[in-house]
C-alpha atoms as a PDB file:
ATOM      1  CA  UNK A   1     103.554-281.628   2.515  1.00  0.00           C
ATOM      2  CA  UNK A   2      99.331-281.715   3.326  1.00  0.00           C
ATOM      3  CA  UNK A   3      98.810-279.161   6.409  1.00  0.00           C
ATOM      4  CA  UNK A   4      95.456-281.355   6.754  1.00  0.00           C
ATOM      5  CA  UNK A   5      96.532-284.311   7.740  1.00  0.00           C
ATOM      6  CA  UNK A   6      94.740-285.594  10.811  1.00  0.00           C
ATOM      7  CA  UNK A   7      97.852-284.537  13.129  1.00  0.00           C
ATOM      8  CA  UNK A   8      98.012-281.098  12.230  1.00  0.00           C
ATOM      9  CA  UNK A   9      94.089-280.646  12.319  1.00  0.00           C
ATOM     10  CA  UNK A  10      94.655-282.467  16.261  1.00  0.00           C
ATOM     11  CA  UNK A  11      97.289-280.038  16.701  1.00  0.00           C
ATOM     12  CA  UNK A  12      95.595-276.790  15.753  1.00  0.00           C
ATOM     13  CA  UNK A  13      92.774-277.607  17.563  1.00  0.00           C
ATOM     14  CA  UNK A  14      94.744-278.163  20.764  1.00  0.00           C
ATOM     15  CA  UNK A  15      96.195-274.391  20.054  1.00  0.00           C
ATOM     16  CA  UNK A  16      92.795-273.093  19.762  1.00  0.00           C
ATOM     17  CA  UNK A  17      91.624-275.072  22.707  1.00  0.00           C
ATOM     18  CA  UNK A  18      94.507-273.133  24.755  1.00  0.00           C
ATOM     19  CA  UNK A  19      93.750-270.077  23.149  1.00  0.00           C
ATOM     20  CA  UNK A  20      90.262-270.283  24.087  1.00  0.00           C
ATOM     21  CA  UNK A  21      91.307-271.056  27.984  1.00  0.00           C
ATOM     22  CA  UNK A  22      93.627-268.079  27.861  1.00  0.00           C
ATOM     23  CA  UNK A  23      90.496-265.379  26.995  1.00  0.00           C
ATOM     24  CA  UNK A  24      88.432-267.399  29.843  1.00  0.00           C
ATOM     25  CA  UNK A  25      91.076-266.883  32.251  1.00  0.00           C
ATOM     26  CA  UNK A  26      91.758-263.412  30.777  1.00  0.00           C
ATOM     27  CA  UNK A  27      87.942-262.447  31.124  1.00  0.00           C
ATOM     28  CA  UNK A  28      87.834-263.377  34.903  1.00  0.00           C
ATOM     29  CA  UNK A  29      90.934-262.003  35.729  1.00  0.00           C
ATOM     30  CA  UNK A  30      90.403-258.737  34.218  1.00  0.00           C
ATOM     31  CA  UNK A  31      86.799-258.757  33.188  1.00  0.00           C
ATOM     32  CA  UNK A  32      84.558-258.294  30.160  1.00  0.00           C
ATOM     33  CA  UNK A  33      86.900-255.930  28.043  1.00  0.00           C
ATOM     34  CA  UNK A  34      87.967-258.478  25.617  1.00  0.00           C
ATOM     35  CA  UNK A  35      86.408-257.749  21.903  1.00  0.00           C
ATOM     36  CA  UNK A  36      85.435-260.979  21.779  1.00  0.00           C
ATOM     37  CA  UNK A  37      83.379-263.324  24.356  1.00  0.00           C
ATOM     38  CA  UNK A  38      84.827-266.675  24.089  1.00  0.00           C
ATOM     39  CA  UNK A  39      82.484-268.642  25.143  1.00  0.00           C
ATOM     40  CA  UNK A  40      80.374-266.695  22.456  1.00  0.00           C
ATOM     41  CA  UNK A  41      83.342-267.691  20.263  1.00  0.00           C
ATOM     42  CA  UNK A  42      83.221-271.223  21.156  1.00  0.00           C
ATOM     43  CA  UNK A  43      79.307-271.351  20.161  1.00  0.00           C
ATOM     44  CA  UNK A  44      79.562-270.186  17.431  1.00  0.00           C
ATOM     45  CA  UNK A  45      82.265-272.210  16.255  1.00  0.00           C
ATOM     46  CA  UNK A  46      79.878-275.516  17.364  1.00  0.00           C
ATOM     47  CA  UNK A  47      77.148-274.026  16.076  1.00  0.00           C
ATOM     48  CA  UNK A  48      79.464-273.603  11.669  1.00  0.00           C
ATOM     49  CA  UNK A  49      80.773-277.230  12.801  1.00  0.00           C
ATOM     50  CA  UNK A  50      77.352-278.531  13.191  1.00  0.00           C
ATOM     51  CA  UNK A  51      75.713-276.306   9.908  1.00  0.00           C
ATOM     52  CA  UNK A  52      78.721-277.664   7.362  1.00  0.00           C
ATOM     53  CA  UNK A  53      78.049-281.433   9.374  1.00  0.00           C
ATOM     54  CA  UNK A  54      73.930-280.776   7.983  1.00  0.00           C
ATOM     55  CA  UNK A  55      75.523-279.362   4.668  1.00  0.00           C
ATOM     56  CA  UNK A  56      77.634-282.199   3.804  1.00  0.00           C
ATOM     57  CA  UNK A  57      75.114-284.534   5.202  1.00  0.00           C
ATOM     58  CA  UNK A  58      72.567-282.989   2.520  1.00  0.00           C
ATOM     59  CA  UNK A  59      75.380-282.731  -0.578  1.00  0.00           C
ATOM     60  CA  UNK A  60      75.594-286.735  -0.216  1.00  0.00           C
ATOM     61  CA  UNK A  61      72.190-287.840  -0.168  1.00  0.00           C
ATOM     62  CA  UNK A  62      71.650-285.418  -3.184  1.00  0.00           C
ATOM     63  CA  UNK A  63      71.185-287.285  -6.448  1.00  0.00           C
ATOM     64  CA  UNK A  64      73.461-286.195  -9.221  1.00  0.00           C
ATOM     65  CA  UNK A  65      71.822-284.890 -12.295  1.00  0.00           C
END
């Protein structure tokens, strides 16, 4: 069985949205002593998304040799 078919890629990323609300709620319940900022987390994660997107973009309008 392919764990990358569109439905498990949906459903992952619906776990890590949660997870990501959890260390929100977690951080202004109980305040910064989490060893990682989510909302850093998040950025960062937008900011690979959006370098492989340029990547991939740049492999296909590469020529082969």
């Amino acid at each position: 069985m392919n764990d990358d078919t569109p439905d498990s890629a949906q459903e992952l990323a619906d776990v890590l949205q949660d997870v990501r609300r959890h260390l929100l709620w977690q951080e202004e319940s109980a305040g910064r002593t989490l060893l990682v900022d989510a909302k850093v987390a998040a950025e960062l994660q937008q900011q690979r998304a959006a370098a492989s997107s340029v990547r991939s973009m740049i492999a296909r309008t590469k020529a082969p040799e």
